[in-house]
C-alpha atoms as a PDB file:
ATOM      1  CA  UNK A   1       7.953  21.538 -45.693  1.00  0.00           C
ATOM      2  CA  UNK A   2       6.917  23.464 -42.973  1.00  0.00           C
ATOM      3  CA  UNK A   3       8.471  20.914 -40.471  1.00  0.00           C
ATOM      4  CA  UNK A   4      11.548  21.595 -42.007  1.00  0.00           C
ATOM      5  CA  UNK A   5      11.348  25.178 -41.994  1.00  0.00           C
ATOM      6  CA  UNK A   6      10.263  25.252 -38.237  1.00  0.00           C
ATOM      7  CA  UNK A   7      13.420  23.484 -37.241  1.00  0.00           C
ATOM      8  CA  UNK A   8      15.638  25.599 -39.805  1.00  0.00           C
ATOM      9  CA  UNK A   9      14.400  28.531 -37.774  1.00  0.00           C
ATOM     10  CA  UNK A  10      14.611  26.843 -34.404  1.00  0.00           C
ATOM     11  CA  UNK A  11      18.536  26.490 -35.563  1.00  0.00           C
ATOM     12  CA  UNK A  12      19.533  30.097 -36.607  1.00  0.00           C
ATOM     13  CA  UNK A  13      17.679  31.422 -33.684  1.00  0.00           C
ATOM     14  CA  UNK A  14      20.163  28.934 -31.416  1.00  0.00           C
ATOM     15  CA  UNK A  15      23.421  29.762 -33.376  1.00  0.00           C
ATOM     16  CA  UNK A  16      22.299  33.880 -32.624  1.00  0.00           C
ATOM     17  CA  UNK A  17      21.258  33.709 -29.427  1.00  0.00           C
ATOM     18  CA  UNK A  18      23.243  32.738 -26.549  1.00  0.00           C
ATOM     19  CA  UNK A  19      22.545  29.967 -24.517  1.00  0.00           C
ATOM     20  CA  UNK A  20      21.143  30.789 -20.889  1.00  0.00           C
ATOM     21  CA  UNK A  21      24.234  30.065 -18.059  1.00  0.00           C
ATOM     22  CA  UNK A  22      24.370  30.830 -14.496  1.00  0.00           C
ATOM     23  CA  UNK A  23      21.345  32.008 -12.378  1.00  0.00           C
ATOM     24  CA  UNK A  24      19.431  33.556 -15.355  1.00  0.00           C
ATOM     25  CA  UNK A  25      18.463  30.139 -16.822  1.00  0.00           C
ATOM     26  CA  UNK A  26      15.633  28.778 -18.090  1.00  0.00           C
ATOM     27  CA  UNK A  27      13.432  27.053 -15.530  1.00  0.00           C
ATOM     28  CA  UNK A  28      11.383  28.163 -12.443  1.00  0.00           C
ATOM     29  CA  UNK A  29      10.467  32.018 -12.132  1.00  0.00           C
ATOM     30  CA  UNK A  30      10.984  33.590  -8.852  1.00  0.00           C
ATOM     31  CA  UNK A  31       7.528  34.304  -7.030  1.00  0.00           C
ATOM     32  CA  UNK A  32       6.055  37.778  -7.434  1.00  0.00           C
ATOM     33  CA  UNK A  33       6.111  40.377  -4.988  1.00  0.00           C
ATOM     34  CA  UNK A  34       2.715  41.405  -3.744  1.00  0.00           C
ATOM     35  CA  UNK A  35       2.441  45.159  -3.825  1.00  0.00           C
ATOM     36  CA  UNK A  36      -0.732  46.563  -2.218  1.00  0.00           C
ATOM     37  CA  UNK A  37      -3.118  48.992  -4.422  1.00  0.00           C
ATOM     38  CA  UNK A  38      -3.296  52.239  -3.278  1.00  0.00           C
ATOM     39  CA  UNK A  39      -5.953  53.770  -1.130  1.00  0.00           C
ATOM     40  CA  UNK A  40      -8.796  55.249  -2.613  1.00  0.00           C
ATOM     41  CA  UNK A  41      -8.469  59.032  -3.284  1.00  0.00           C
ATOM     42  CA  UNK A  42     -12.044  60.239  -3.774  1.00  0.00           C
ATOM     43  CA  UNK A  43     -14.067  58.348  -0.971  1.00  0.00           C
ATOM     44  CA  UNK A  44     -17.149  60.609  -0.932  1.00  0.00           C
ATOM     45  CA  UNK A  45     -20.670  60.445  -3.034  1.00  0.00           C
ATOM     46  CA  UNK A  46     -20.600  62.920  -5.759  1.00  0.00           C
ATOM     47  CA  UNK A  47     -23.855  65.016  -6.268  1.00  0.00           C
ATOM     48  CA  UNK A  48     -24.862  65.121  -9.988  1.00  0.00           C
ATOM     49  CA  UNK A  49     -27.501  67.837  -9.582  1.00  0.00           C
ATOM     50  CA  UNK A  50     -25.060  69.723  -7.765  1.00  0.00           C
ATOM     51  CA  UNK A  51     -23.100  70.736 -10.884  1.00  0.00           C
ATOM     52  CA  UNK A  52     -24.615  72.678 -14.297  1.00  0.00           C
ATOM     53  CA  UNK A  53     -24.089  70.121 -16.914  1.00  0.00           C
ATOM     54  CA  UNK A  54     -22.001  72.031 -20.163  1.00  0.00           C
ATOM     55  CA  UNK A  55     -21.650  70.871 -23.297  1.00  0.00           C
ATOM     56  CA  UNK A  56     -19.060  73.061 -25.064  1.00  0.00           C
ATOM     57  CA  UNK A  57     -19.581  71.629 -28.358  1.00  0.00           C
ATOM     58  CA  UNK A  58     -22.648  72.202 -28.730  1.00  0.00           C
ATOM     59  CA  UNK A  59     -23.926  75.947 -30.457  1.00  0.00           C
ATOM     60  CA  UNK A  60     -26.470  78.100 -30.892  1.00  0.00           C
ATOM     61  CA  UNK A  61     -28.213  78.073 -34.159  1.00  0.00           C
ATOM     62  CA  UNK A  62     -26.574  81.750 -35.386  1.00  0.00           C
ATOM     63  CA  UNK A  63     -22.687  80.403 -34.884  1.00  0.00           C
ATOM     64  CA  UNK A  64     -24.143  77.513 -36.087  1.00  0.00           C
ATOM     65  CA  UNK A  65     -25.175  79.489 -39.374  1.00  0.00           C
ATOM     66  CA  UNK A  66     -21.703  81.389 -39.177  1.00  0.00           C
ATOM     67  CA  UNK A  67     -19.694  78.114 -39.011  1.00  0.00           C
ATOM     68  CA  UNK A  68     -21.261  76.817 -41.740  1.00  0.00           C
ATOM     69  CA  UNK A  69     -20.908  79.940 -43.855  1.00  0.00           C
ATOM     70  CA  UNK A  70     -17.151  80.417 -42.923  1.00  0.00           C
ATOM     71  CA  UNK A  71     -16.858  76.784 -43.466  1.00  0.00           C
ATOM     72  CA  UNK A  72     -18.438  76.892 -47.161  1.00  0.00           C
ATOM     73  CA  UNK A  73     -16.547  80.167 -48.113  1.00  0.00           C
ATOM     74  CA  UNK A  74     -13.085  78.074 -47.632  1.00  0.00           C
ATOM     75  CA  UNK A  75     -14.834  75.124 -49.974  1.00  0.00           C
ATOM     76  CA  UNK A  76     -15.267  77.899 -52.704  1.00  0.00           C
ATOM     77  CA  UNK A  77     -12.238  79.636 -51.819  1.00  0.00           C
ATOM     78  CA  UNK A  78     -10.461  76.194 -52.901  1.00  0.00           C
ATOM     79  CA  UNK A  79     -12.577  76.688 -56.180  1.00  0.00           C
ATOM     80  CA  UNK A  80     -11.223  79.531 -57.014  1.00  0.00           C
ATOM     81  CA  UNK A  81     -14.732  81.468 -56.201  1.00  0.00           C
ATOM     82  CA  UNK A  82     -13.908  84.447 -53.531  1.00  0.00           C
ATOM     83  CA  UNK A  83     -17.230  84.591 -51.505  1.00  0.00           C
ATOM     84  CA  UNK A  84     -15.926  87.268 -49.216  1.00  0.00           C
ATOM     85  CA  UNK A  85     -17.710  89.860 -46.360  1.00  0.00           C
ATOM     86  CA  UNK A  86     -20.472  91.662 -47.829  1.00  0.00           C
ATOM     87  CA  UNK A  87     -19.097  94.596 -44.960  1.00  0.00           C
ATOM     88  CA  UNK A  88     -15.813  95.348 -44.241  1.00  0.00           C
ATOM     89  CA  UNK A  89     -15.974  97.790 -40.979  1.00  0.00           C
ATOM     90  CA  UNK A  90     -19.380  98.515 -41.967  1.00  0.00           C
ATOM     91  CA  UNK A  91     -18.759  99.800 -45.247  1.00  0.00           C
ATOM     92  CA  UNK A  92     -21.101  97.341 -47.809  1.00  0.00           C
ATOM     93  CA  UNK A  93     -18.363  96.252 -50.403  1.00  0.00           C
ATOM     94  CA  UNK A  94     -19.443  96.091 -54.078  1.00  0.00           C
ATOM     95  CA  UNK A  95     -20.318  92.528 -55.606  1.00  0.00           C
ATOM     96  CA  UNK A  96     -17.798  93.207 -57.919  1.00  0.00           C
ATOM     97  CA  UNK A  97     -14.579  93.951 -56.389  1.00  0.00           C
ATOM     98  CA  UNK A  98     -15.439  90.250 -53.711  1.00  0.00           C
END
């Protein structure tokens, strides 16, 4: 069955596609040009001590802490609990009205 299915394919691919004529036949490939690689662009040693290694991603334990709040007052906040500043321009906001 699958003998017969190879060679049902092999037939509608030859009745849609056209059969190679001229110059662009099947059979030898013409040889590949040889194209050189470019020249290196950074040829000197690079000093790692020379540069302060920073890692942006990393924080300091208090945005750390305010991440993490900000982060868990938009996990309530889908809830439906309002967690909100305890200060708003330095005015202390009742528990009630957050």
């Amino acid at each position: 069955m699958l003998d017969l299915t190879a060679r049902l394919l092999a037939w509608m691919l030859s009745i849609c596609t056209p059969s190679p004529r001229g110059r662009h036949r099947l059979g030898t490939t013409p040889p590949l040009r040889f194209i050189p690689a470019p020249p290196p662009r950074f040829t000197e040693i690079l000093d790692g001590n020379a540069s302060r290694l920073v890692r942006p991603y990393v924080l300091a334990p208090a945005e750390r802490r305010h991440q993490r709040e900000h982060r868990r007052a938009a996990h309530l906040a889908t809830l439906g609990i309002d967690v909100g500043p305890k200060h708003i321009h330095g005015v202390r906001i009742p528990a009630a009205t957050r």
